[in-house]
C-alpha atoms as a PDB file:
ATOM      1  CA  UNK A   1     -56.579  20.901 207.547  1.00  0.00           C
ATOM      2  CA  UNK A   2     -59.801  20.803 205.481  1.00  0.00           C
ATOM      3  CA  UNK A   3     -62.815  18.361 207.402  1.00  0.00           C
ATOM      4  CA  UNK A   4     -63.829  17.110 203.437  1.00  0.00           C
ATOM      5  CA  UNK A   5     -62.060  13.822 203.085  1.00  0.00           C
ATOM      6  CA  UNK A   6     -60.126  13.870 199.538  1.00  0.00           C
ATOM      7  CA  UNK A   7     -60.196  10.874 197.326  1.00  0.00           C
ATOM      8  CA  UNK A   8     -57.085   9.344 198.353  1.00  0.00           C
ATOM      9  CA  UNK A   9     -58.147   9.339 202.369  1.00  0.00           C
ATOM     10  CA  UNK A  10     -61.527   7.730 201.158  1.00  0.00           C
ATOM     11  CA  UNK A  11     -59.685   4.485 199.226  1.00  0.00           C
ATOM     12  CA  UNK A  12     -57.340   4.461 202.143  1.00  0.00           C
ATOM     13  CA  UNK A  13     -60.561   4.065 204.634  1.00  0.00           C
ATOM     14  CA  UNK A  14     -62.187   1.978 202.673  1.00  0.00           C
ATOM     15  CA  UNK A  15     -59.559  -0.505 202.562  1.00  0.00           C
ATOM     16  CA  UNK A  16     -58.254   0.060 205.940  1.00  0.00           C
ATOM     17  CA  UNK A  17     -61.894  -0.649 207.137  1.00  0.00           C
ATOM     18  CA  UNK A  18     -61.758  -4.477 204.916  1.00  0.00           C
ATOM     19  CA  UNK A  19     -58.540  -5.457 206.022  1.00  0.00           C
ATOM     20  CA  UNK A  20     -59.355  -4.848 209.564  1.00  0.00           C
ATOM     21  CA  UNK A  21     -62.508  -5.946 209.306  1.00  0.00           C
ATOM     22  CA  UNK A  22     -61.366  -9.003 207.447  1.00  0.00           C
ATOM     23  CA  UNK A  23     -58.986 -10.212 210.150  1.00  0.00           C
ATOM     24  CA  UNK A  24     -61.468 -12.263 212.459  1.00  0.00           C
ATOM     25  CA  UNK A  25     -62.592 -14.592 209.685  1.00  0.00           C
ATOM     26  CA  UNK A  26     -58.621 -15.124 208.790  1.00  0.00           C
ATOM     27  CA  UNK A  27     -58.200 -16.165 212.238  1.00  0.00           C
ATOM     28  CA  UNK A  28     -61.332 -18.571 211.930  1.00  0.00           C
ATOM     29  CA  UNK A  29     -60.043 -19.864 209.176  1.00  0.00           C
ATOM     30  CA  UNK A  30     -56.485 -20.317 210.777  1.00  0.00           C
ATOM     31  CA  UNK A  31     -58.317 -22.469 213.874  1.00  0.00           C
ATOM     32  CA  UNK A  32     -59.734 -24.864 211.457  1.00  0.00           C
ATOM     33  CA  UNK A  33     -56.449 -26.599 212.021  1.00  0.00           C
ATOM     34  CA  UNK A  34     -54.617 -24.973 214.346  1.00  0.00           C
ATOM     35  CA  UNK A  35     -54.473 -24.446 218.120  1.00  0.00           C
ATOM     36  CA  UNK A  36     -55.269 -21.012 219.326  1.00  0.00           C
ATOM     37  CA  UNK A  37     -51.550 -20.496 220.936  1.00  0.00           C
ATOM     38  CA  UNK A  38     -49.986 -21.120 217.461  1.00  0.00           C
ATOM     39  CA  UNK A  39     -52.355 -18.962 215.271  1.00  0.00           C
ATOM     40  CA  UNK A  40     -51.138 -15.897 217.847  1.00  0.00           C
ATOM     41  CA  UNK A  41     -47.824 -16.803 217.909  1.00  0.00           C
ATOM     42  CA  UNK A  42     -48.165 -17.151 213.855  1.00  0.00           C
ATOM     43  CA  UNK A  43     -49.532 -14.324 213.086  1.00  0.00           C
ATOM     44  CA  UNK A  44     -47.037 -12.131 215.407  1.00  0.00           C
ATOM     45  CA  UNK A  45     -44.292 -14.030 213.386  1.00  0.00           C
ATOM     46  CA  UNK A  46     -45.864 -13.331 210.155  1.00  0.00           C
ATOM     47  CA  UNK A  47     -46.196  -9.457 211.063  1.00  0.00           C
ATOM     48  CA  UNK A  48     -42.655  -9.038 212.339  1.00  0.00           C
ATOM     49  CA  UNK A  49     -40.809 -10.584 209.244  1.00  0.00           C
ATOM     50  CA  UNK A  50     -42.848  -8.411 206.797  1.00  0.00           C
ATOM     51  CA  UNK A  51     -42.130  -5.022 208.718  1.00  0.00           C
ATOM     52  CA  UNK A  52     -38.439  -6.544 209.328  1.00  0.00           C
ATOM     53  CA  UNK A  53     -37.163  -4.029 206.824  1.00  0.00           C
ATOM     54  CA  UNK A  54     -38.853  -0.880 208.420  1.00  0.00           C
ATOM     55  CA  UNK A  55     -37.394  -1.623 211.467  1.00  0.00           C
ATOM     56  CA  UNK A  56     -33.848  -2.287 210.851  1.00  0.00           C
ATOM     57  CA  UNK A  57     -33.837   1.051 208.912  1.00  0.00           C
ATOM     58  CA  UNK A  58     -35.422   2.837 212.098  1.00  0.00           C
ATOM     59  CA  UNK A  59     -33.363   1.604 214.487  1.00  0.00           C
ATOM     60  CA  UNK A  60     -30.628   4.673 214.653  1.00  0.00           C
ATOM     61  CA  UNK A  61     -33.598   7.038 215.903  1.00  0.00           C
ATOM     62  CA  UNK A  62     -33.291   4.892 219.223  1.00  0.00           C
ATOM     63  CA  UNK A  63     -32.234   6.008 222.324  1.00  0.00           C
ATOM     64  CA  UNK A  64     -30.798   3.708 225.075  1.00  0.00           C
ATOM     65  CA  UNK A  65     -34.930   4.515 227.047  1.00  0.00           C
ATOM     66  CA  UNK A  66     -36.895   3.447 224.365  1.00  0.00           C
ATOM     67  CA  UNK A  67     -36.068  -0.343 224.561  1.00  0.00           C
ATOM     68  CA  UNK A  68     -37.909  -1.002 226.851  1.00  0.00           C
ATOM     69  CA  UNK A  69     -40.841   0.906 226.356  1.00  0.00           C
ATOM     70  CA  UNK A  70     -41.145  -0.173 222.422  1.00  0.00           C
ATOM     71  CA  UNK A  71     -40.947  -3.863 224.063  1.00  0.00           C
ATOM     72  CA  UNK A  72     -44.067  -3.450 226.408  1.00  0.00           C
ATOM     73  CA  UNK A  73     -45.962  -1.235 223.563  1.00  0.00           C
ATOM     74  CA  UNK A  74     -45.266  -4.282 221.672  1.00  0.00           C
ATOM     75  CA  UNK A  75     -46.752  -6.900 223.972  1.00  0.00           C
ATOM     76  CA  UNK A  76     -49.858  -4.505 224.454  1.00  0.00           C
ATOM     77  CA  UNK A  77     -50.374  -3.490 221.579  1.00  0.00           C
ATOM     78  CA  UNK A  78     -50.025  -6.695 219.116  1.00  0.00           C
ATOM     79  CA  UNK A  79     -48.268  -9.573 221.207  1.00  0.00           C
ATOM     80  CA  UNK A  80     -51.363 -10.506 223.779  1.00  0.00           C
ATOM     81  CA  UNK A  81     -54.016  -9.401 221.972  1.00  0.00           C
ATOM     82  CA  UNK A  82     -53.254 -11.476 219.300  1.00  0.00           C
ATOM     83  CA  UNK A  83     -53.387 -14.817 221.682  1.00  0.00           C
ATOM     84  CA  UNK A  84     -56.263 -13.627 223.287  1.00  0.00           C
ATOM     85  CA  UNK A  85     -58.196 -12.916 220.101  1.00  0.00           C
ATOM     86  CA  UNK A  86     -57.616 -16.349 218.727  1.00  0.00           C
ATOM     87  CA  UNK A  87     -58.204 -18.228 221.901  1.00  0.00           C
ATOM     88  CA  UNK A  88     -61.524 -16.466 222.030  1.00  0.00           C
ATOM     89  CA  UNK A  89     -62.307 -17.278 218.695  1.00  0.00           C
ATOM     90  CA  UNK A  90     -62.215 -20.791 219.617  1.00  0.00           C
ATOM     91  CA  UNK A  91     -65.830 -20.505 221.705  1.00  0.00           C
ATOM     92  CA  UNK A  92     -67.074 -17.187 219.636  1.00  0.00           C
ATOM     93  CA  UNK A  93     -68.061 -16.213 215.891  1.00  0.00           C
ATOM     94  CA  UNK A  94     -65.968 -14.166 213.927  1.00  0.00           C
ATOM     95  CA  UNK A  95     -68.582 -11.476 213.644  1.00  0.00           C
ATOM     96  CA  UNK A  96     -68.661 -11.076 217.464  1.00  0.00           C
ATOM     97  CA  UNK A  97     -65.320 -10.996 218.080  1.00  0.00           C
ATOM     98  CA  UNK A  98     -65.476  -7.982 215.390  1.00  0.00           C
ATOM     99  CA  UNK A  99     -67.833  -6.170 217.223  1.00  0.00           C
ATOM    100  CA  UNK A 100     -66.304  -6.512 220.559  1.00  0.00           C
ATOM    101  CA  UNK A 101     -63.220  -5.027 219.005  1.00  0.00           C
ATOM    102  CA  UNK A 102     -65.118  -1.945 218.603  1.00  0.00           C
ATOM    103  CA  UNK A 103     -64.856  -1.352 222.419  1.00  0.00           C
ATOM    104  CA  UNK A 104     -61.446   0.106 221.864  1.00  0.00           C
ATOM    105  CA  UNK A 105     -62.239   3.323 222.065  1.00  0.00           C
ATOM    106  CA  UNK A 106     -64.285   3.099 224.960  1.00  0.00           C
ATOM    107  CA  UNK A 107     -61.246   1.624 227.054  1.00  0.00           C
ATOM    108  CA  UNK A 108     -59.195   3.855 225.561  1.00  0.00           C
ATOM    109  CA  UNK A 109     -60.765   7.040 226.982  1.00  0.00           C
ATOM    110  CA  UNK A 110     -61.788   5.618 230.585  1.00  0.00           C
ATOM    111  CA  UNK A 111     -58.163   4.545 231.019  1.00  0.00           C
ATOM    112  CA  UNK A 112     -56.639   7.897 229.591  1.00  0.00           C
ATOM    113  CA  UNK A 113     -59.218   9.318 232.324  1.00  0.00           C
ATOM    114  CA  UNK A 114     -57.580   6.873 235.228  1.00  0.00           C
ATOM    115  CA  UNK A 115     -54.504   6.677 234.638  1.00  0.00           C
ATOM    116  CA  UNK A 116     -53.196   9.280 232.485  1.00  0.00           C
ATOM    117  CA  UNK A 117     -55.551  12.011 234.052  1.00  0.00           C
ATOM    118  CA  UNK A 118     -57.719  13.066 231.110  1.00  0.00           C
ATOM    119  CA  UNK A 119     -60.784  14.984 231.775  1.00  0.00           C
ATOM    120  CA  UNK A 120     -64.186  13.062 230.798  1.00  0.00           C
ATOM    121  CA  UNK A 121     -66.887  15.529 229.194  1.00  0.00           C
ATOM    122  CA  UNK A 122     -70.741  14.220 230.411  1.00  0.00           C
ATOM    123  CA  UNK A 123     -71.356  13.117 227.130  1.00  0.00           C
ATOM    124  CA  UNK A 124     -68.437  10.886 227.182  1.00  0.00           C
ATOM    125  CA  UNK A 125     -69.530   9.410 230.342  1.00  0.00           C
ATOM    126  CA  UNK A 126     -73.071   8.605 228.276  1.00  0.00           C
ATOM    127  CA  UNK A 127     -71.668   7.232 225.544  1.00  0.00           C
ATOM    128  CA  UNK A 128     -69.236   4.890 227.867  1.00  0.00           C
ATOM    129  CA  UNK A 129     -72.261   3.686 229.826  1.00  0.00           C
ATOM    130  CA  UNK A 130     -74.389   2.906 226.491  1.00  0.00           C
ATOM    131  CA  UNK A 131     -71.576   1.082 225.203  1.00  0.00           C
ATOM    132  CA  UNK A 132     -70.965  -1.151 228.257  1.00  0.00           C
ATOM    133  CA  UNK A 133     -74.664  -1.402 228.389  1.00  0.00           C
ATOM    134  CA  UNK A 134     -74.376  -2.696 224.359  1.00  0.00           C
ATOM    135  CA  UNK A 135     -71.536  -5.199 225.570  1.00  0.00           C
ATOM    136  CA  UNK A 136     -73.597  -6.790 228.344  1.00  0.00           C
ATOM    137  CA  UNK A 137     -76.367  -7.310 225.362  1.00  0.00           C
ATOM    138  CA  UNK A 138     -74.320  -8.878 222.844  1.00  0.00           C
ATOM    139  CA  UNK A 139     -72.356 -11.333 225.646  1.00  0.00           C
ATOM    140  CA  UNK A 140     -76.100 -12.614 226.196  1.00  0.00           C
ATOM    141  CA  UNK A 141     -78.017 -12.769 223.832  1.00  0.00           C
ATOM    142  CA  UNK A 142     -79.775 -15.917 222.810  1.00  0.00           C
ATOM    143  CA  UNK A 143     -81.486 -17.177 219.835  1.00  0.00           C
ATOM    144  CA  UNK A 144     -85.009 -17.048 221.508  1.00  0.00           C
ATOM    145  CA  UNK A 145     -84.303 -13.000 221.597  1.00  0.00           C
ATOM    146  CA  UNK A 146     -83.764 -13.074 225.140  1.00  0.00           C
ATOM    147  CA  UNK A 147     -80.772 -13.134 227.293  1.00  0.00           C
ATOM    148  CA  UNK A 148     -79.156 -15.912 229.144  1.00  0.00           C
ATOM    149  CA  UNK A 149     -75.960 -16.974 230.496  1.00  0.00           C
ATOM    150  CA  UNK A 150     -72.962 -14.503 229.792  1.00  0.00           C
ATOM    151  CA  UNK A 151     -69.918 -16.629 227.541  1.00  0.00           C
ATOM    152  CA  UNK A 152     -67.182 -16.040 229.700  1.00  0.00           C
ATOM    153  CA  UNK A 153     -64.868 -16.044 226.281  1.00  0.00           C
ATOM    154  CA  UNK A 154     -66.033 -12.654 225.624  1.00  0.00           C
ATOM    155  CA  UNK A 155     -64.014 -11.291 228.675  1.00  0.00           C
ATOM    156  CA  UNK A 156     -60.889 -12.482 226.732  1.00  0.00           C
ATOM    157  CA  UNK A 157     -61.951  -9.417 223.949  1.00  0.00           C
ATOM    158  CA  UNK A 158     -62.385  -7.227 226.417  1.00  0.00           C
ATOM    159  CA  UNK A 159     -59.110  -7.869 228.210  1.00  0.00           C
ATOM    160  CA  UNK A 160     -57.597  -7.734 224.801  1.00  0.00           C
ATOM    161  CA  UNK A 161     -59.578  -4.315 224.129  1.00  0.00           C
ATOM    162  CA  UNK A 162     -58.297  -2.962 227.581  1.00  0.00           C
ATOM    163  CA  UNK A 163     -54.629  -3.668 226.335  1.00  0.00           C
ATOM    164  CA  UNK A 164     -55.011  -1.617 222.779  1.00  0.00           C
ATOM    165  CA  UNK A 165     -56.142   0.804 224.868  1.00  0.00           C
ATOM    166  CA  UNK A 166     -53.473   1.443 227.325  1.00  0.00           C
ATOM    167  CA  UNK A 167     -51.045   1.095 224.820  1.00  0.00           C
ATOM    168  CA  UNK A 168     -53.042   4.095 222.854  1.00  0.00           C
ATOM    169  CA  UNK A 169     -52.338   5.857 225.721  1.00  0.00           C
ATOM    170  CA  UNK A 170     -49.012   4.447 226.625  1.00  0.00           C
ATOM    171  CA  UNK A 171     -47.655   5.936 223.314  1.00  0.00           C
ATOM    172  CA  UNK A 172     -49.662   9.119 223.405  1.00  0.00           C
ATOM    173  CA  UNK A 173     -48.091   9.689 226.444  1.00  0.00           C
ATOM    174  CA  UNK A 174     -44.654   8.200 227.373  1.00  0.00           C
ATOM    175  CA  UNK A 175     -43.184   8.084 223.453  1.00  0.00           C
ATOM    176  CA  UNK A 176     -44.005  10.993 221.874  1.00  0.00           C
ATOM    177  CA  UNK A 177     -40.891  11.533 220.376  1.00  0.00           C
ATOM    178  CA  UNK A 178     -40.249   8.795 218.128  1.00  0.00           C
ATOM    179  CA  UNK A 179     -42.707   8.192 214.441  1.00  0.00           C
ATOM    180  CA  UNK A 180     -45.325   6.163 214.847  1.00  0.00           C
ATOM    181  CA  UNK A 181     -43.827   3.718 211.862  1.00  0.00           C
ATOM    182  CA  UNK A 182     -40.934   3.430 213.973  1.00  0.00           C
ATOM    183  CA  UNK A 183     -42.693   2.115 216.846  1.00  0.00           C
ATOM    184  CA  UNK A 184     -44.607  -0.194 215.128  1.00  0.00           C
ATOM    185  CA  UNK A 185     -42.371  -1.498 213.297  1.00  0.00           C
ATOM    186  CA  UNK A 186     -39.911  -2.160 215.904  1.00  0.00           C
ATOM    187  CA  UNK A 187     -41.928  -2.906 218.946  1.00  0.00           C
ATOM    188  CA  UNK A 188     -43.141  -5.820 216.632  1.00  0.00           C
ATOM    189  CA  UNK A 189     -39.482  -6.946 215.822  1.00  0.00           C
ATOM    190  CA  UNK A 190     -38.642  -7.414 219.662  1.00  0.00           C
ATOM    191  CA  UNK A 191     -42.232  -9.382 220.187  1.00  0.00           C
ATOM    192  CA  UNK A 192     -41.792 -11.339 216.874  1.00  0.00           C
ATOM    193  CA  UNK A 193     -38.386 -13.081 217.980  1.00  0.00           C
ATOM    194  CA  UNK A 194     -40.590 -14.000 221.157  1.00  0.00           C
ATOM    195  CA  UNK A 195     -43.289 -15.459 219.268  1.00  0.00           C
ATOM    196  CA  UNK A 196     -41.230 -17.306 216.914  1.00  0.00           C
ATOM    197  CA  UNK A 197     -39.366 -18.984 219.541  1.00  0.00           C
ATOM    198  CA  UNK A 198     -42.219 -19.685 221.362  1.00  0.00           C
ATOM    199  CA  UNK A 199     -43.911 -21.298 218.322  1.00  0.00           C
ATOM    200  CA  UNK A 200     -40.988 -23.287 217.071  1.00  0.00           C
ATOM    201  CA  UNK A 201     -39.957 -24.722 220.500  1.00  0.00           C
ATOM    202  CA  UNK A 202     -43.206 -24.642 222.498  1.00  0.00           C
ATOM    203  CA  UNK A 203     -45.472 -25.700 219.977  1.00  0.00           C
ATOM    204  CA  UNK A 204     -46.744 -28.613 217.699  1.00  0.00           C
ATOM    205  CA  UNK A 205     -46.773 -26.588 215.055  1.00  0.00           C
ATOM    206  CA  UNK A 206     -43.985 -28.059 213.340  1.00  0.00           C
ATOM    207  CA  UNK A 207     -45.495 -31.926 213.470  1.00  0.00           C
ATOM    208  CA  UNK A 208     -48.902 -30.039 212.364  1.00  0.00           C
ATOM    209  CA  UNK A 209     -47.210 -28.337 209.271  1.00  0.00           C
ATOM    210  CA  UNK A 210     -46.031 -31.974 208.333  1.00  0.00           C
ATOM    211  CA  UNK A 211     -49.161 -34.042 209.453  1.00  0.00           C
ATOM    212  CA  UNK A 212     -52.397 -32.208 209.324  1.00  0.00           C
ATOM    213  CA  UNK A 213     -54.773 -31.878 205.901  1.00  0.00           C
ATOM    214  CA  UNK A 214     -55.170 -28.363 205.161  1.00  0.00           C
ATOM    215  CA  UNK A 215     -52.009 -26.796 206.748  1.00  0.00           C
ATOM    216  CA  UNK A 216     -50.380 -24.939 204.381  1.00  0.00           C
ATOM    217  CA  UNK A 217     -53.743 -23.597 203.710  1.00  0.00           C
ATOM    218  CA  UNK A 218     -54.449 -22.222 207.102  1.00  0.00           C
ATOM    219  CA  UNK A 219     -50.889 -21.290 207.220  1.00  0.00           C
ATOM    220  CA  UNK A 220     -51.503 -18.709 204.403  1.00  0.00           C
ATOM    221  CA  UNK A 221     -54.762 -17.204 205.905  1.00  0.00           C
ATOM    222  CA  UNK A 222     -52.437 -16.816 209.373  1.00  0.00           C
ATOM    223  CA  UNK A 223     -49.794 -15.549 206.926  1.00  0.00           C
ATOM    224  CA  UNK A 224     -52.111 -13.250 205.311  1.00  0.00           C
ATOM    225  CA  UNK A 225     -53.525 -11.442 208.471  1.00  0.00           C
ATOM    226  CA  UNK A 226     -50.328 -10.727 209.763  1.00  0.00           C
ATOM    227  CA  UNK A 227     -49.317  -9.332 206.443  1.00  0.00           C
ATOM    228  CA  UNK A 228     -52.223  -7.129 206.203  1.00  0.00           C
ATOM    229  CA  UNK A 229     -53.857  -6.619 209.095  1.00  0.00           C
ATOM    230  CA  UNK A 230     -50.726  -5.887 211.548  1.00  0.00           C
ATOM    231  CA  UNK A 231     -48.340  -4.804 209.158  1.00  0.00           C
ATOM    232  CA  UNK A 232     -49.691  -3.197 205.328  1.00  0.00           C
ATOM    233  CA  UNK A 233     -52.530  -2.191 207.435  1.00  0.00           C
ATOM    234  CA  UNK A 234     -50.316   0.560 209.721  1.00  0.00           C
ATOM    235  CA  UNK A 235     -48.646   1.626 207.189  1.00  0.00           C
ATOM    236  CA  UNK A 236     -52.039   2.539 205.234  1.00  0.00           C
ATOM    237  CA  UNK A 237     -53.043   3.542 208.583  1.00  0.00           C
ATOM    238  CA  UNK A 238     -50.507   6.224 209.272  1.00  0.00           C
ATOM    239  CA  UNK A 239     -50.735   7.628 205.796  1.00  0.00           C
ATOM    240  CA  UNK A 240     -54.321   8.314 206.509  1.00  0.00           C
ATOM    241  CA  UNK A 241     -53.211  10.240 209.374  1.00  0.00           C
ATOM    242  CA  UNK A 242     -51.440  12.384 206.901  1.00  0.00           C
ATOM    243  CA  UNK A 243     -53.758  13.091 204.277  1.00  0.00           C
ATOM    244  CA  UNK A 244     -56.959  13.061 206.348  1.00  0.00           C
ATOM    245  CA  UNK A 245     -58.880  14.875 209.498  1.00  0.00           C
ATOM    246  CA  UNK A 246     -58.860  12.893 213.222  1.00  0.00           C
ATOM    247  CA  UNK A 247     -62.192  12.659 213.170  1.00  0.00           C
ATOM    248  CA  UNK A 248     -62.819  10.639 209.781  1.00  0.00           C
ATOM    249  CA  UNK A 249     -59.846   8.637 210.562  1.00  0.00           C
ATOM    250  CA  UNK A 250     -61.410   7.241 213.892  1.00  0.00           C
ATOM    251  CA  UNK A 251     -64.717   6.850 212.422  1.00  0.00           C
ATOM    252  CA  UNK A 252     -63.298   3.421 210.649  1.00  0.00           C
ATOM    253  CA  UNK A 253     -64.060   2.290 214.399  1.00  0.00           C
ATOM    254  CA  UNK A 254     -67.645   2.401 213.411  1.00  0.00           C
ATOM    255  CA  UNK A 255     -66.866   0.292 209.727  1.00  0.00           C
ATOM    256  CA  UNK A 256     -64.970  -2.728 210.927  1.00  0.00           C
ATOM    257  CA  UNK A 257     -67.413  -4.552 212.887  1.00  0.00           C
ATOM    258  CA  UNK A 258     -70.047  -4.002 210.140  1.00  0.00           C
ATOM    259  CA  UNK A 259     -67.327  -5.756 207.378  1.00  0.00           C
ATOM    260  CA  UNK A 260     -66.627  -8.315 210.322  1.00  0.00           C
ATOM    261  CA  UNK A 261     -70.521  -9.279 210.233  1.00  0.00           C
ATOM    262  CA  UNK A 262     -70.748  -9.526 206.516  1.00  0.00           C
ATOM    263  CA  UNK A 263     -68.433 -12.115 206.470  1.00  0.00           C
ATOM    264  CA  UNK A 264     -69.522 -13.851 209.453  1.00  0.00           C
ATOM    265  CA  UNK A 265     -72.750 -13.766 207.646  1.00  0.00           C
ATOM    266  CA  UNK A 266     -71.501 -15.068 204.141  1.00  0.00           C
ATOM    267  CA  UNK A 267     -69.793 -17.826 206.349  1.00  0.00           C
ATOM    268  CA  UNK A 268     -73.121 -19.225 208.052  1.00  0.00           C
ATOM    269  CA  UNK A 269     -72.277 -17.715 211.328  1.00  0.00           C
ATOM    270  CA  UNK A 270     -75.569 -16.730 213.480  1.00  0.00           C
ATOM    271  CA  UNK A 271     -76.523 -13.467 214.771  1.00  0.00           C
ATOM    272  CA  UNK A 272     -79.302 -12.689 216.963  1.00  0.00           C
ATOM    273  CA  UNK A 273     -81.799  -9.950 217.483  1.00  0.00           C
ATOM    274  CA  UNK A 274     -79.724  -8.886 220.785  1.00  0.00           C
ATOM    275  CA  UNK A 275     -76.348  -9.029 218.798  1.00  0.00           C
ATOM    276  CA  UNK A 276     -77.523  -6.503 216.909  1.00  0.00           C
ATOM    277  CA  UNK A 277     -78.906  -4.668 219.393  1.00  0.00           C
ATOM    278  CA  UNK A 278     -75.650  -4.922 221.062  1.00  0.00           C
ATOM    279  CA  UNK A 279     -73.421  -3.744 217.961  1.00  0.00           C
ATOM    280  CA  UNK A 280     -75.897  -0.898 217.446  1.00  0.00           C
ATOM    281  CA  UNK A 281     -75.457   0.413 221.314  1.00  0.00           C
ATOM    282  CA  UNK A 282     -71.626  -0.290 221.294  1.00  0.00           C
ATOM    283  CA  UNK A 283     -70.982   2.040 218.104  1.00  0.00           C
ATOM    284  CA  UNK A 284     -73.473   4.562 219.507  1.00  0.00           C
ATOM    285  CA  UNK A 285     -71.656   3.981 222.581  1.00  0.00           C
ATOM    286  CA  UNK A 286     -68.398   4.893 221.359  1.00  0.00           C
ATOM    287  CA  UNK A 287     -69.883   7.867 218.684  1.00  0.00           C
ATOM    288  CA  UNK A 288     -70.899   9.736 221.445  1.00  0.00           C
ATOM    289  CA  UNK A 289     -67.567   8.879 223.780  1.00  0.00           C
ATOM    290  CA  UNK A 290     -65.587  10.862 220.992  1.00  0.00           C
ATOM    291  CA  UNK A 291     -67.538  13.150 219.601  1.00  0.00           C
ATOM    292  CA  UNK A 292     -66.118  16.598 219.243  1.00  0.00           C
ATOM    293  CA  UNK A 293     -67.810  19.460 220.425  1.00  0.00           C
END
């Protein structure tokens, strides 16, 4: 495959890298009224209605072994995260939130190393350390452009990092025979009946709906990221896949948290001089974590 991105892989990064990078201010926005539980649980719900169609048309490639594993990739990959990415949203800007998600990568190759016995190269090992180094910066960093006490929240991103990552690897590695479309879009069926029970009977988001100002406005930004940020955005994902190299698909790692900033930014959020210095070390981090040779 030619390196030189055509025009079709650029407008497919380019909005790849806006919808992703749009999704933490949709879940701010989806907090302004509801609790952190029910904008996970919402968005899940959201995301598994609008692939519905993809999956019921997938479901004859099954075998009677990939239940089970499509489940957990499911509550890795999407389910947990999304939970944990709202609750820490609830003590941490947008922007930052962004940037931590950028850590992906990092987690993904350290637990492909552990687990699923990948070889590190030395400059791997670097860029892991500078980008750990970057997250320690950006957890504490304080107006006066020093450092102070680390907010705890931020461990939720990382947890939430640490499960994209070993489902990365979990698919790589124990599913390699079905599309990734199919597993996708059915590993978010099976976790979207889960969240939609849990919403509607474990939840006060039905009395909220009814009650609270502004509901069916937040309802649409929840709405909204699960439309495009779990579901159009895999589908755009996978064609770019298809049409482009590896390496200038995963460089949209390096793009999100930058479009996650600009619209903390545009929303009053505050950055400091270390959150900067943190982003900076955590995409350097993870350039030279997967750089080819």
């Amino acid at each position: 495959m030619n390196d030189r991105p055509n025009v079709t892989a650029i407008l497919l990064f380019v909005v790849l890298a806006l919808i992703w990078g749009t999704s933490f201010i949709l879940i701010k926005q989806g907090l302004k009224v509801f609790d952190a539980d029910e904008v996970g649980a919402l968005r899940v719900s959201a995301a598994a209605f609008f692939l519905l169609p993809f999956a019921i048309l997938r479901l004859k490639e099954l075998k009677s072994n990939h239940y089970g594993k499509l489940l957990l990739s499911g509550l890795l990959g999407v389910f947990f995260p999304s939970f944990l990415f709202a609750l820490a949203q609830t003590k941490l800007a947008s922007s930052i939130t962004g940037i931590g998600n950028s850590l992906t990568p990092i987690f993904t190759l350290i637990i492909g190393a552990l687990i699923f016995g990948q070889r590190f190269r030395k400059e791997s090992i670097v860029g892991i350390i500078i980008g750990l180094i970057g997250t320690v910066i950006l957890i504490s960093a304080k107006s006066s452009g020093g450092f102070g006490d680390v907010n705890a929240y931020f461990f939720l991103i990382i947890l939430a990092c640490t499960m994209y990552a070993t489902n990365l690897n979990f698919v790589k590695y124990k599913i390699p025979d079905l599309q990734p479309m199919t597993i996708t879009s059915i590993s978010i069926m099976f976790i979207g009946v889960l969240a939609l029970t849990y919403l509607l009977g474990f939840t006060s988001f039905i009395n909220t709906m009814k009650a609270e100002p502004g509901a069916w406005k937040a309802f649409g930004f929840i709405c909204l990221l699960g439309l495009m940020s779990t579901s159009l955005a895999m589908l755009l994902f996978n064609k770019l896949v298809k049409v482009s190299s590896p390496l200038f698909t995963s460089s949209i790692t390096y793009v999100i948290p930058i479009v996650a900033v600009m619209w903390g930014i545009l929303d009053d959020e505050q950055l400091f001089i270390g959150h900067y210095i943190g982003m900076v070390a955590i995409i350097g981090g993870v350039y030279l974590a997967n750089r080819k040779r």
